[in-house]
Every structure is written in C-alpha cells, then in structure tokens.
PDB file of N, CA and C in Angstrom:
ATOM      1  N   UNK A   1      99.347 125.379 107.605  1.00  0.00           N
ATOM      2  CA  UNK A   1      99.165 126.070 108.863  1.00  0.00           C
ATOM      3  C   UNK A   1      97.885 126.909 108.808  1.00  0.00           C
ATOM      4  N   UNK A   2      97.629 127.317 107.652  1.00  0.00           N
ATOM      5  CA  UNK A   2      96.545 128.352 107.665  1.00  0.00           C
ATOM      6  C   UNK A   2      95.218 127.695 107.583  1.00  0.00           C
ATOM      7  N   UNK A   3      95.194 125.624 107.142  1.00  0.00           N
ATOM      8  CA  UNK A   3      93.742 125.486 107.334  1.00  0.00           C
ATOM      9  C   UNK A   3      93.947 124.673 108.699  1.00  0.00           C
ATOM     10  N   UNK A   4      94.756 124.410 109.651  1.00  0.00           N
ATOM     11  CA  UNK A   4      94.708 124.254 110.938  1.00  0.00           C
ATOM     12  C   UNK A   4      94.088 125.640 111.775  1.00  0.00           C
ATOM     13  N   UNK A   5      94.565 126.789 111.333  1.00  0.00           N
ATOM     14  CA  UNK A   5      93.850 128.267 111.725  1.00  0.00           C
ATOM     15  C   UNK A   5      92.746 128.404 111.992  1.00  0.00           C
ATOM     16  N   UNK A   6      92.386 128.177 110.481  1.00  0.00           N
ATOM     17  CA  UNK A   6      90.625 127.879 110.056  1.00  0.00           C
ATOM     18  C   UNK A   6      90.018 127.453 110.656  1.00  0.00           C
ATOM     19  N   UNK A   7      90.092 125.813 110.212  1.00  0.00           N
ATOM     20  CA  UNK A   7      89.535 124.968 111.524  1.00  0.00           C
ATOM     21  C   UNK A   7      89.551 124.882 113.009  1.00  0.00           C
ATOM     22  N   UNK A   8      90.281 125.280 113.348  1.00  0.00           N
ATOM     23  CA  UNK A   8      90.632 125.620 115.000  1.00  0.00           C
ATOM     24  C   UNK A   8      89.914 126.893 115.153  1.00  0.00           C
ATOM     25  N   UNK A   9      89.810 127.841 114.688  1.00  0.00           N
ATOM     26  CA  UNK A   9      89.166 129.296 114.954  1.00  0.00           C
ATOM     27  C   UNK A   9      87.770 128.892 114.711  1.00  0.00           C
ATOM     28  N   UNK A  10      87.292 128.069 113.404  1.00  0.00           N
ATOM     29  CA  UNK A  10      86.149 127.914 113.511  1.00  0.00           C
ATOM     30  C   UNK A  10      85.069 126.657 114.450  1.00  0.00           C
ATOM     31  N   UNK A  11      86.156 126.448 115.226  1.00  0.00           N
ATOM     32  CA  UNK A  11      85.374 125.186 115.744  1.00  0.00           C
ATOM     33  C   UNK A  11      85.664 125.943 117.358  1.00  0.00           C
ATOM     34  N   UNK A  12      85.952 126.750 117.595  1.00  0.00           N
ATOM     35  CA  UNK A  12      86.501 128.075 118.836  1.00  0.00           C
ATOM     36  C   UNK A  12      84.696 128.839 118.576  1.00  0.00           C
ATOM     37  N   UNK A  13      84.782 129.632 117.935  1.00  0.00           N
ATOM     38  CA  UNK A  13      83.621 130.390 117.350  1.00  0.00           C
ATOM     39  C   UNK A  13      81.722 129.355 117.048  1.00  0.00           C
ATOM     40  N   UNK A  14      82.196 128.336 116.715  1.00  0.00           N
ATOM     41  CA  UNK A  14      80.899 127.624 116.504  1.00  0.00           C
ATOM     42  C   UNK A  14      81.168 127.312 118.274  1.00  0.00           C
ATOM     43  N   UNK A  15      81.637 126.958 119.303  1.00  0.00           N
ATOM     44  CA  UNK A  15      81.329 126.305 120.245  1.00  0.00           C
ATOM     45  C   UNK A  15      81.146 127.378 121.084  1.00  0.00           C
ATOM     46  N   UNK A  16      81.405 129.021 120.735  1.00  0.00           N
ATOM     47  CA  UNK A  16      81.124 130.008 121.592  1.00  0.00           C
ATOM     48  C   UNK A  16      79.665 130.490 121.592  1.00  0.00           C
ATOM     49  N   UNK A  17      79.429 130.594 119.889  1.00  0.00           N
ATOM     50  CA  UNK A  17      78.235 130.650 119.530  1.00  0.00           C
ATOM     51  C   UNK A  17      76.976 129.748 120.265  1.00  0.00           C
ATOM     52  N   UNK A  18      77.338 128.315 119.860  1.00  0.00           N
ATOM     53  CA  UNK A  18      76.104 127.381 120.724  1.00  0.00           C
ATOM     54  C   UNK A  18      76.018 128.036 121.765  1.00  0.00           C
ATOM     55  N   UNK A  19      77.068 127.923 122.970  1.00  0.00           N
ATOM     56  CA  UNK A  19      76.837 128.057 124.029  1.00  0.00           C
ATOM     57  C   UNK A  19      76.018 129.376 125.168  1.00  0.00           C
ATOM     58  N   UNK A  20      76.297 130.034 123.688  1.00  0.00           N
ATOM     59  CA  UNK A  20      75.184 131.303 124.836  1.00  0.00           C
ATOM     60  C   UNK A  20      73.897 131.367 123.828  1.00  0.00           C
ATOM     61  N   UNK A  21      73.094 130.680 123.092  1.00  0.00           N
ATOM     62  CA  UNK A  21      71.899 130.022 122.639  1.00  0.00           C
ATOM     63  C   UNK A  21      71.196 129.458 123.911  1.00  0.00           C
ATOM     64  N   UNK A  22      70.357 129.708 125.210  1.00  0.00           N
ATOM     65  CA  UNK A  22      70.063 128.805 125.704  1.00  0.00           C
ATOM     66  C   UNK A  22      69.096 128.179 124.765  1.00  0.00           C
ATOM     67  N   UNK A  23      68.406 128.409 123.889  1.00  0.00           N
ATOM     68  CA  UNK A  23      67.592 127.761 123.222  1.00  0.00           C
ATOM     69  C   UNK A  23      68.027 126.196 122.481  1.00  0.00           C
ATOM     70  N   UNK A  24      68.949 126.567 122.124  1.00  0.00           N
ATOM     71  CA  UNK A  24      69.595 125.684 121.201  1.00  0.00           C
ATOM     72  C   UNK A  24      70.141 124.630 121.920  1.00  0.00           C
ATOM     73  N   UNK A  25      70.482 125.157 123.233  1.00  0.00           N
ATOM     74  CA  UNK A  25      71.411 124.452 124.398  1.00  0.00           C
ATOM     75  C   UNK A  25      70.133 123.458 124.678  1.00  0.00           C
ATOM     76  N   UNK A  26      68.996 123.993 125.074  1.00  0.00           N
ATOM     77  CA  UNK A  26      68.076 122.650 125.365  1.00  0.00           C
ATOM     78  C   UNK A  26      67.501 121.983 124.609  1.00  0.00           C
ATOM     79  N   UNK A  27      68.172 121.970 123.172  1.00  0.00           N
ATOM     80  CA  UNK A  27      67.171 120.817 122.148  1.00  0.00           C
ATOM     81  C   UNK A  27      68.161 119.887 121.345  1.00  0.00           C
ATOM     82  N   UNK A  28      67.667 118.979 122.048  1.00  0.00           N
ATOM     83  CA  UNK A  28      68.777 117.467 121.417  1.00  0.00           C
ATOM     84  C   UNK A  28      69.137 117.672 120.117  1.00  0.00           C
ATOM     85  N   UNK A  29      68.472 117.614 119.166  1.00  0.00           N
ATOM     86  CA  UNK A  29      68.968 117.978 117.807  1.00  0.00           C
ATOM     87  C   UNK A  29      69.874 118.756 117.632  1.00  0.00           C
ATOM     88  N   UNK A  30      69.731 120.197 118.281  1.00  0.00           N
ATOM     89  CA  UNK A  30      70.853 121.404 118.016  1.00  0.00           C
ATOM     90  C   UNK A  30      72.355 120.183 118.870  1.00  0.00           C
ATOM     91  N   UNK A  31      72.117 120.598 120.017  1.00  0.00           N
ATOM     92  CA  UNK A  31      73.017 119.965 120.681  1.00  0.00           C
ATOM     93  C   UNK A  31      73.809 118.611 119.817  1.00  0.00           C
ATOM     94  N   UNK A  32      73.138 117.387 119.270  1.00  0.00           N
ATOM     95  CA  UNK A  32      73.946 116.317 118.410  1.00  0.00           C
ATOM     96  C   UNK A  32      74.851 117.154 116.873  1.00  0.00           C
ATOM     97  N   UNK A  33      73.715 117.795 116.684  1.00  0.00           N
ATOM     98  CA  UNK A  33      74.607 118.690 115.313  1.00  0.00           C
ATOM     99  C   UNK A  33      75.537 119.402 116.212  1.00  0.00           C
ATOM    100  N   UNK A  34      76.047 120.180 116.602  1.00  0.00           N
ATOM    101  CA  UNK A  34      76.713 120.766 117.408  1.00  0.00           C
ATOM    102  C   UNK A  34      78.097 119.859 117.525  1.00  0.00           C
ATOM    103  N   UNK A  35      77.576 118.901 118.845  1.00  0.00           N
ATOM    104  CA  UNK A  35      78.942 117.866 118.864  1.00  0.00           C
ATOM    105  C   UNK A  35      79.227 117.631 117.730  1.00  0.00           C
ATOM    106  N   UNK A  36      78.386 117.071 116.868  1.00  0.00           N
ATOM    107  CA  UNK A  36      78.811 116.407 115.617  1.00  0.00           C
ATOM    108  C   UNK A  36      80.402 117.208 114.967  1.00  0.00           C
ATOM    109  N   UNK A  37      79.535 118.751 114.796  1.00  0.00           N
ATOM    110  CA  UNK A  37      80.616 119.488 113.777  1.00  0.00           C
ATOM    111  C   UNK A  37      81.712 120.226 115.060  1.00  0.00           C
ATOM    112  N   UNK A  38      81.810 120.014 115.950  1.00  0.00           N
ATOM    113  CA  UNK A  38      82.711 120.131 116.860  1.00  0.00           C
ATOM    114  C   UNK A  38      83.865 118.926 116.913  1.00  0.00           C
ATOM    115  N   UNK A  39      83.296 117.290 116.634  1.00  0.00           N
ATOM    116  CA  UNK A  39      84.266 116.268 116.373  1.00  0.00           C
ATOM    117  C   UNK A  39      84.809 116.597 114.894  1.00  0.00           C
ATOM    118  N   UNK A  40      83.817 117.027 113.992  1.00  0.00           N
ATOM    119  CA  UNK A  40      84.757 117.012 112.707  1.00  0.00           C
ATOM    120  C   UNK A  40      85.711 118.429 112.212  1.00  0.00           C
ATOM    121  N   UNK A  41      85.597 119.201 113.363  1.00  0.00           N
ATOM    122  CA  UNK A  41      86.306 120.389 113.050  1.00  0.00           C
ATOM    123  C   UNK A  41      87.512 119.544 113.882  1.00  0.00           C
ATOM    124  N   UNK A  42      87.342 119.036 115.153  1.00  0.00           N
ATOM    125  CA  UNK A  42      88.668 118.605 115.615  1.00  0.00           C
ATOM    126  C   UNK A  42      89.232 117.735 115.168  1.00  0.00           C
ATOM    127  N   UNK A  43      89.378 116.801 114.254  1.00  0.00           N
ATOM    128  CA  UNK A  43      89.593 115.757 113.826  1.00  0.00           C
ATOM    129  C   UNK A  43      89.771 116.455 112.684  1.00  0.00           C
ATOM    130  N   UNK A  44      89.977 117.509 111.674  1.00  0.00           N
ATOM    131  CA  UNK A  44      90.363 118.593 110.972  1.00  0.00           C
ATOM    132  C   UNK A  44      91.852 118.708 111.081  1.00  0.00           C
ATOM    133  N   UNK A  45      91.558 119.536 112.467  1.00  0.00           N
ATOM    134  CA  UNK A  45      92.406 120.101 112.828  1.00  0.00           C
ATOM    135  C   UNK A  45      93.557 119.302 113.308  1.00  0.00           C
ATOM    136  N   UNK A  46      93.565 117.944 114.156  1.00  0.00           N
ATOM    137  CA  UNK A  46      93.849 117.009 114.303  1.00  0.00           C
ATOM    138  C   UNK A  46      94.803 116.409 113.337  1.00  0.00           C
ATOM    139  N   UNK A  47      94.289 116.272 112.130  1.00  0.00           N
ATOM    140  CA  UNK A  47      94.838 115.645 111.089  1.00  0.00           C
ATOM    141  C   UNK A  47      95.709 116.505 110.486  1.00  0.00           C
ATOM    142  N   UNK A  48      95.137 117.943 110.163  1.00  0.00           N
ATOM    143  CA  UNK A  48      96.083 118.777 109.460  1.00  0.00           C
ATOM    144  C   UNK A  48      97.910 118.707 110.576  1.00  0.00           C
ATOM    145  N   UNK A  49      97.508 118.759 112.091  1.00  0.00           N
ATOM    146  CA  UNK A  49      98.789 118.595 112.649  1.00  0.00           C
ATOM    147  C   UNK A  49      99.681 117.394 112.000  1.00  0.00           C
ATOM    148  N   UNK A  50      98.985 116.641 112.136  1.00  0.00           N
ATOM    149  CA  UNK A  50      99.746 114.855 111.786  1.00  0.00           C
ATOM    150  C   UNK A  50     100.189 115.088 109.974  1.00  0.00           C
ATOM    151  N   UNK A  51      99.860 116.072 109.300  1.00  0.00           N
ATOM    152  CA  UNK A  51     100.087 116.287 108.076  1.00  0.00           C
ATOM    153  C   UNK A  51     100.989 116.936 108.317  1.00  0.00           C
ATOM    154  N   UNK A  52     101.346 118.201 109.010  1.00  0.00           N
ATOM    155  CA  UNK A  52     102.337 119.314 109.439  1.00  0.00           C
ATOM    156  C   UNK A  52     103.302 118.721 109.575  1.00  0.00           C
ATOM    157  N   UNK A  53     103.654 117.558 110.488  1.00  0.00           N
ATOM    158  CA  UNK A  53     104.491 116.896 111.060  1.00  0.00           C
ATOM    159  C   UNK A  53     105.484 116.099 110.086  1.00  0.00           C
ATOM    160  N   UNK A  54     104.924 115.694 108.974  1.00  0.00           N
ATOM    161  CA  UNK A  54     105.389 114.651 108.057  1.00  0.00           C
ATOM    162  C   UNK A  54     106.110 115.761 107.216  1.00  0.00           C
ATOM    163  N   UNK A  55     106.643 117.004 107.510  1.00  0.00           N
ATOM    164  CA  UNK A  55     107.143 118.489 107.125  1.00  0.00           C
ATOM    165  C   UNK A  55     107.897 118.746 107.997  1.00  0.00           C
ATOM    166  N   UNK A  56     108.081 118.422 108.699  1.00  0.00           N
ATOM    167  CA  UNK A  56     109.169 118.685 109.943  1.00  0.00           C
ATOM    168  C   UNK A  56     108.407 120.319 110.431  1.00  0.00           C
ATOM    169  N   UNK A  57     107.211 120.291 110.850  1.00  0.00           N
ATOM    170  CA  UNK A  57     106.514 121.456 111.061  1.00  0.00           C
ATOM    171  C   UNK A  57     105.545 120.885 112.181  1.00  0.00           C
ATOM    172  N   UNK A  58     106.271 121.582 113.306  1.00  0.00           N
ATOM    173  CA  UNK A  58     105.853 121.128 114.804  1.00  0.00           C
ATOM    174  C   UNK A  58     104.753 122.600 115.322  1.00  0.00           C
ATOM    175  N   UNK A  59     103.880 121.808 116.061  1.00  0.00           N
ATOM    176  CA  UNK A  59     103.917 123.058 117.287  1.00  0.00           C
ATOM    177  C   UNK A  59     104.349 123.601 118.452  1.00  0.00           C
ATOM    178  N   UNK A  60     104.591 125.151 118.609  1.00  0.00           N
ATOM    179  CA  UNK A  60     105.477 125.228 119.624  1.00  0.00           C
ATOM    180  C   UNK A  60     104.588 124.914 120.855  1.00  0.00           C
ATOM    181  N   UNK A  61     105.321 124.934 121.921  1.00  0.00           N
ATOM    182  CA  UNK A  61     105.036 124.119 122.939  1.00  0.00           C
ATOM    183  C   UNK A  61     104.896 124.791 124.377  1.00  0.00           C
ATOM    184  N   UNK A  62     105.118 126.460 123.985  1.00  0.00           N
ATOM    185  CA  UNK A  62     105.922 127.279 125.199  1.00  0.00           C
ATOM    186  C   UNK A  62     104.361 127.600 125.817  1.00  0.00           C
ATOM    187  N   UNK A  63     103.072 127.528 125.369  1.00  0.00           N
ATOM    188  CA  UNK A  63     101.784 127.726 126.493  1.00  0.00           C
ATOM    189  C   UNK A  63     101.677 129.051 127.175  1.00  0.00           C
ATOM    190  N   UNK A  64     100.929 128.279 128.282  1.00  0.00           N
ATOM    191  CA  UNK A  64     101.006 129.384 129.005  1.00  0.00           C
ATOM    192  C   UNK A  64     102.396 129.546 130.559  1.00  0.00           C
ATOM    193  N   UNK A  65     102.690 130.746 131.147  1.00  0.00           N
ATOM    194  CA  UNK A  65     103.413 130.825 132.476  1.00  0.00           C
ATOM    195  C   UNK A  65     104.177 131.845 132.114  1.00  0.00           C
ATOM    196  N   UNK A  66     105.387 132.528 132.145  1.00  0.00           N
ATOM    197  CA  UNK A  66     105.467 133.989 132.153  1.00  0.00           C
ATOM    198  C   UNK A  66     105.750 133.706 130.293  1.00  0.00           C
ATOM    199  N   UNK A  67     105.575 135.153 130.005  1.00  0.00           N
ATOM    200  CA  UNK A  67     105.696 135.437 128.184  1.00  0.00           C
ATOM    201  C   UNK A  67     107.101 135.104 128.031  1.00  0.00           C
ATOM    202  N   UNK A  68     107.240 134.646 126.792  1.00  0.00           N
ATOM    203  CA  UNK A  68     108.584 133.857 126.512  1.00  0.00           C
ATOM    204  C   UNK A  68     108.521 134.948 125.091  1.00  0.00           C
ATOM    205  N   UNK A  69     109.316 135.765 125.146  1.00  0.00           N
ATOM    206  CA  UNK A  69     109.614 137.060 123.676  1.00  0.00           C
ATOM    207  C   UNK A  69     110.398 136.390 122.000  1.00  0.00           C
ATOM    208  N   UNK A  70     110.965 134.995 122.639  1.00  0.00           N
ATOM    209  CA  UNK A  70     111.298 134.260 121.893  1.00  0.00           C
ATOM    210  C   UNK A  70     110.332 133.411 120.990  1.00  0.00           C
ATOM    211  N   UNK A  71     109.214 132.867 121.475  1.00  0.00           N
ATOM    212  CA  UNK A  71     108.483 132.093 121.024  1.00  0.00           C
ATOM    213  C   UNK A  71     106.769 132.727 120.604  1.00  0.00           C
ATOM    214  N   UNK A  72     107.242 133.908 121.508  1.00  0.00           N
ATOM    215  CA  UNK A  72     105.474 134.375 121.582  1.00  0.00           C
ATOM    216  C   UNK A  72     105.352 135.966 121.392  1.00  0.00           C
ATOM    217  N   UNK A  73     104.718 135.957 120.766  1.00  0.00           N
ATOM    218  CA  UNK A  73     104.195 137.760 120.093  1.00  0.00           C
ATOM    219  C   UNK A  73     102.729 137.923 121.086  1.00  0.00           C
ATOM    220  N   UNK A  74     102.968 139.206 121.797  1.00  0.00           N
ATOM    221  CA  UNK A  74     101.421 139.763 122.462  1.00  0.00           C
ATOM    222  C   UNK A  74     100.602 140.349 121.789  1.00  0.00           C
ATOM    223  N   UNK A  75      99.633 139.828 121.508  1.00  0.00           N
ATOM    224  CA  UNK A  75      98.342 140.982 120.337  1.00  0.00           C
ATOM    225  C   UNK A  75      97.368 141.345 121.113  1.00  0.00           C
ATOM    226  N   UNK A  76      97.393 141.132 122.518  1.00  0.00           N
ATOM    227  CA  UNK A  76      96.439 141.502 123.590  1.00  0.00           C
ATOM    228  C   UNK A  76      96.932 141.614 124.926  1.00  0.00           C
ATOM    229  N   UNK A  77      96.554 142.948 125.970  1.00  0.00           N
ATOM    230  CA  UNK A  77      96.691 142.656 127.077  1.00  0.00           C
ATOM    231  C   UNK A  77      95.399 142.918 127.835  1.00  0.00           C
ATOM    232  N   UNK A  78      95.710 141.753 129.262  1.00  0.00           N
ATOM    233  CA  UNK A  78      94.405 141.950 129.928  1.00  0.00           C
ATOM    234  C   UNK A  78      94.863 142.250 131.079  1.00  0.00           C
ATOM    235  N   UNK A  79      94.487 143.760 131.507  1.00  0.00           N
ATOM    236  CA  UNK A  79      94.054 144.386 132.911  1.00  0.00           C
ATOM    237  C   UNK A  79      94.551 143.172 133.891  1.00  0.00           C
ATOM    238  N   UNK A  80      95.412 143.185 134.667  1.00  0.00           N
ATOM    239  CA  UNK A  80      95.032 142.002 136.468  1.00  0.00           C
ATOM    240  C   UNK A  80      95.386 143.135 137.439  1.00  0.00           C
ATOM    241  N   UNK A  81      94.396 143.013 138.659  1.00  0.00           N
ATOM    242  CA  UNK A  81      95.178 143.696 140.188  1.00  0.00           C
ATOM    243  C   UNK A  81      95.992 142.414 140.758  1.00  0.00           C
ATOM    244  N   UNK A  82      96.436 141.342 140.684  1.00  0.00           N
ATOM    245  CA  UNK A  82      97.319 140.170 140.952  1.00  0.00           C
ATOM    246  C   UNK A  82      98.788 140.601 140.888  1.00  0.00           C
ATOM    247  N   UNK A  83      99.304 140.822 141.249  1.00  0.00           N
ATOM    248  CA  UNK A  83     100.804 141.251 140.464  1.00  0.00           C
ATOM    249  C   UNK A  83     101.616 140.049 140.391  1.00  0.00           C
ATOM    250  N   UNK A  84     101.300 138.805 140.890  1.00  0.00           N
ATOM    251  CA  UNK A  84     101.683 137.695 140.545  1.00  0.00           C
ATOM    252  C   UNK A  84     101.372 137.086 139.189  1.00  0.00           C
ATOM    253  N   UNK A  85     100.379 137.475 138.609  1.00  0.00           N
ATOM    254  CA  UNK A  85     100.035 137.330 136.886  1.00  0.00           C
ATOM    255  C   UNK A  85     100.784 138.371 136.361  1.00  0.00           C
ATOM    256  N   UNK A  86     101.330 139.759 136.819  1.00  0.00           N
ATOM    257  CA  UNK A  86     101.929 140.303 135.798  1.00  0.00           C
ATOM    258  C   UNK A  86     102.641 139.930 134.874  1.00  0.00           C
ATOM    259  N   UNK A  87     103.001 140.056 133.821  1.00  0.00           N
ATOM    260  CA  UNK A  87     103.647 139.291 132.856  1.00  0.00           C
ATOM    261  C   UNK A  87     103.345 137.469 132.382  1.00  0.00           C
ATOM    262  N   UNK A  88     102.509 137.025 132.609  1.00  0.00           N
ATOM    263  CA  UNK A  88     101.984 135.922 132.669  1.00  0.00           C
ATOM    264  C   UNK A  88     101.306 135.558 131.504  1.00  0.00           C
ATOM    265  N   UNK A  89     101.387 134.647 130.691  1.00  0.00           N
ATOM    266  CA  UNK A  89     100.400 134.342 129.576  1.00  0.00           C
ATOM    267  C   UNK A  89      98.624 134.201 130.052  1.00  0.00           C
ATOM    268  N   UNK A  90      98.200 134.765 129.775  1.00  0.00           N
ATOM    269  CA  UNK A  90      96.280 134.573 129.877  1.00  0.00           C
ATOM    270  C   UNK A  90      95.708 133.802 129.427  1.00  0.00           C
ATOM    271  N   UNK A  91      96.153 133.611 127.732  1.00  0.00           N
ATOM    272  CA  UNK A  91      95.807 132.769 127.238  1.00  0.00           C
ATOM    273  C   UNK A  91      96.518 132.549 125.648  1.00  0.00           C
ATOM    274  N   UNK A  92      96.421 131.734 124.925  1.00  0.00           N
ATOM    275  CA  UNK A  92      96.849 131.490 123.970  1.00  0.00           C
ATOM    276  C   UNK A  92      95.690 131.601 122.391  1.00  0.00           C
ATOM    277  N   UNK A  93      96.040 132.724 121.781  1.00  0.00           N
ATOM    278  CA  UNK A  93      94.807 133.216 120.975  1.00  0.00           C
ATOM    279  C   UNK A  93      95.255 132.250 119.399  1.00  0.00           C
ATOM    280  N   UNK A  94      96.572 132.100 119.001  1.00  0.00           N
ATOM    281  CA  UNK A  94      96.912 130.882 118.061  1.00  0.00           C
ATOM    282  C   UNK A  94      98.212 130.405 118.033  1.00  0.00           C
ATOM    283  N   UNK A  95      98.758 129.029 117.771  1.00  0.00           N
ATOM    284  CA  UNK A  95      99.313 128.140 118.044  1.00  0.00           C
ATOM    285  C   UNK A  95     100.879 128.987 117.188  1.00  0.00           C
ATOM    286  N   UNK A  96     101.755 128.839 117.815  1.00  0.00           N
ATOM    287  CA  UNK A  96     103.110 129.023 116.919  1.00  0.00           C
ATOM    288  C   UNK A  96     103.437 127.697 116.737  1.00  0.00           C
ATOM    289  N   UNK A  97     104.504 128.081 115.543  1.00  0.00           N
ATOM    290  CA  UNK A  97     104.853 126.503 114.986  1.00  0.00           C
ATOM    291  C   UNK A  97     106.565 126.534 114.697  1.00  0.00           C
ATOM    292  N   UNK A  98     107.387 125.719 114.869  1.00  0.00           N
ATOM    293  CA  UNK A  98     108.642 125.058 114.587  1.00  0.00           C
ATOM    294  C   UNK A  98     108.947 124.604 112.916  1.00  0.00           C
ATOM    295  N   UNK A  99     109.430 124.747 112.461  1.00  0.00           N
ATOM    296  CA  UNK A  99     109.829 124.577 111.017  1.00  0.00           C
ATOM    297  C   UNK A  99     111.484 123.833 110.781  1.00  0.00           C
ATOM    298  N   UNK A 100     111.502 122.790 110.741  1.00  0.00           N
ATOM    299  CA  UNK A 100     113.493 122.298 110.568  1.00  0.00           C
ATOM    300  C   UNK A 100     114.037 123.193 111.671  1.00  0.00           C
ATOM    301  N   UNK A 101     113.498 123.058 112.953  1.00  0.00           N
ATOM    302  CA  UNK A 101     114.162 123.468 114.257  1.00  0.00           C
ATOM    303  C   UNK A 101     114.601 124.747 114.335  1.00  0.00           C
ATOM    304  N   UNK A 102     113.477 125.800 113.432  1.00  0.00           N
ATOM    305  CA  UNK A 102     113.280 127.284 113.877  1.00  0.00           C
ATOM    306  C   UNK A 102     112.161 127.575 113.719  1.00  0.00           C
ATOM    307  N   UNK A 103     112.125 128.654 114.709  1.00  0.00           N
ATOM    308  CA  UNK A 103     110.541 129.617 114.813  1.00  0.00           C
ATOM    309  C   UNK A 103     109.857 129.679 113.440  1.00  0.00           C
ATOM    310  N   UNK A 104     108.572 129.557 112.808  1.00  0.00           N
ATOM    311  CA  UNK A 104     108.216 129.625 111.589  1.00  0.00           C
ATOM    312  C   UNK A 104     107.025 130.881 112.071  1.00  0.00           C
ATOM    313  N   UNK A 105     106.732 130.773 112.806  1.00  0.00           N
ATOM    314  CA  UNK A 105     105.448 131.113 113.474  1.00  0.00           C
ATOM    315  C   UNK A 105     105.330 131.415 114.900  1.00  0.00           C
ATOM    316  N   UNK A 106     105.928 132.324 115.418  1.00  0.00           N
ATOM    317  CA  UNK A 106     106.024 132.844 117.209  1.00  0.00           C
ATOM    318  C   UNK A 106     103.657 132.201 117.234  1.00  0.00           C
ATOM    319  N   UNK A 107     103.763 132.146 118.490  1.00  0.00           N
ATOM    320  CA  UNK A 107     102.754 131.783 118.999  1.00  0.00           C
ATOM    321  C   UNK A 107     101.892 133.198 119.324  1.00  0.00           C
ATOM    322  N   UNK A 108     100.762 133.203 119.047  1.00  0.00           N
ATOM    323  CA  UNK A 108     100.034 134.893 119.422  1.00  0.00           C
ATOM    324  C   UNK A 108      99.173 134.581 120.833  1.00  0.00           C
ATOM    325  N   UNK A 109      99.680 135.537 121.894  1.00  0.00           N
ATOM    326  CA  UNK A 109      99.385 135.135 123.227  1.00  0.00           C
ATOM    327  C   UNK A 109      98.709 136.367 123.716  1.00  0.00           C
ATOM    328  N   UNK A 110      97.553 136.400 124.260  1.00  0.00           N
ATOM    329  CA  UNK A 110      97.228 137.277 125.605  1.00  0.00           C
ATOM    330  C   UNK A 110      97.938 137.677 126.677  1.00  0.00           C
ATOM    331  N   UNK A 111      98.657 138.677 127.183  1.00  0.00           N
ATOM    332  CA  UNK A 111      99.232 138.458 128.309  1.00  0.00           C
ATOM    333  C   UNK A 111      98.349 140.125 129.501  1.00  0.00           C
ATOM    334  N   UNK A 112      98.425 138.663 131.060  1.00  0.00           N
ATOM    335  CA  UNK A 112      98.385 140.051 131.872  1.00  0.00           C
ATOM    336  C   UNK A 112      99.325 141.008 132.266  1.00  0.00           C
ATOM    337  N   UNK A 113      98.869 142.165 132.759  1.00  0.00           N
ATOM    338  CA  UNK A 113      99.612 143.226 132.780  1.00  0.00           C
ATOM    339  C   UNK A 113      99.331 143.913 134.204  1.00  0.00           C
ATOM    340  N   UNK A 114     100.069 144.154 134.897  1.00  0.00           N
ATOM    341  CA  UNK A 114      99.402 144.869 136.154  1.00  0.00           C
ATOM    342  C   UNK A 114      98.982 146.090 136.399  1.00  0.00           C
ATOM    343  N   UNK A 115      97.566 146.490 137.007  1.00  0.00           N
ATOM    344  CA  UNK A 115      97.057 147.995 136.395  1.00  0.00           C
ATOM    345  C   UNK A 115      97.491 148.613 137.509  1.00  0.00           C
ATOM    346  N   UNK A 116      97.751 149.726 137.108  1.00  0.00           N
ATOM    347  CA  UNK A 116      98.868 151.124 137.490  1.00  0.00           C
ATOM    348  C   UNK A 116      98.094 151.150 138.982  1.00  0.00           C
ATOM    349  N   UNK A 117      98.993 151.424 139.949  1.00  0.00           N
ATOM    350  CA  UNK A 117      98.201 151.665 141.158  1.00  0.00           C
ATOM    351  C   UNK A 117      97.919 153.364 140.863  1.00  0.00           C
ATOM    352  N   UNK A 118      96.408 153.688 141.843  1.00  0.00           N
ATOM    353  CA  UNK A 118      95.690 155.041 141.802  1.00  0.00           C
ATOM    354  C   UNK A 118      96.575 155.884 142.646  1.00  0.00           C
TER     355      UNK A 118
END
C-alpha cells in the first residue's frame, strides 16, 4: 500500500509541477519526458493494485458525495457558501483500502463545510 502511495503522490506532484512551467509546457522534449514518466508512474501504480488484489486487498470505493465516517477520515476542510456541498466530499487526498472484507485503511478525504453566516 505504501509504494502505491508513493507512486500515486508522485506522479500527482510531477504532473502539478509540469503544469505551471509554461516553459517546459511549450517544448516537445519536456512535454514527451513528462508523459513518458506520467505512463510509468501509472502503470506503477496500476500494477501495485493488481498485486494488492492477489491479497485480498481491495480499494475502497466510497469516492466522492456526502462523507461516509465509516470509510473515510477528514484531514482537510474547504470553506463553501453552497450549503448543498456542506458535508460533501471535495476531493479524495488518498485511496482507503479493504483487507479480507474490513477497513485496513479508511480513505483520507477533503470535505466541504459551510462558512458561518456574518
């Protein structure tokens, strides 16, 4: 689980990085290296799942739509004036995982929160 982490965080971080380079963004070379180690971080990561699996070590599946306290731990909240996102997943910061059909790993999620009216 921890070099699916790796690889997934680092192929998150190398594709955040390129992208605010405009320099790098307009020169074919950067750009082919780029994809390049973007297919082999996913195909990493990819594989380490299909390895997980042959362990009876799934990923959970619960995403995003309101926070599920069962499956998902909050390590972040983000500000919304929506109050229809209140309580809502934002985003998913790393993957929880299933182990012989229990939680091994709650999922670490962003969630919004609705800001206090003035």
């Amino acid at each position: 689980i921890a070099l699916h982490d790796r690889s997934r965080e680092e192929q998150v971080l190398l594709g955040s990085w390129f992208r605010r380079d405009a320099d790098m963004l307009a020169r074919l070379d950067c750009r082919q290296l780029f994809e390049r180690c973007d297919a082999i971080l996913g195909s990493i990561t990819a594989e380490t799942l299909m390895i997980l699996r042959t362990f009876d070590v799934y990923p959970l599946a619960a995403g995003g739509g309101v926070f599920n306290p069962r499956q998902q731990r909050v390590v972040a909240v983000e500000l919304t004036t929506n109050p229809d996102l209140d309580g809502q997943v934002a985003r998913v910061v790393r993957l929880g995982f299933m182990w012989a059909g229990s939680i091994h790993r709650p999922e670490q999620v962003v969630v919004f929160k609705q800001e206090a009216k003035k």
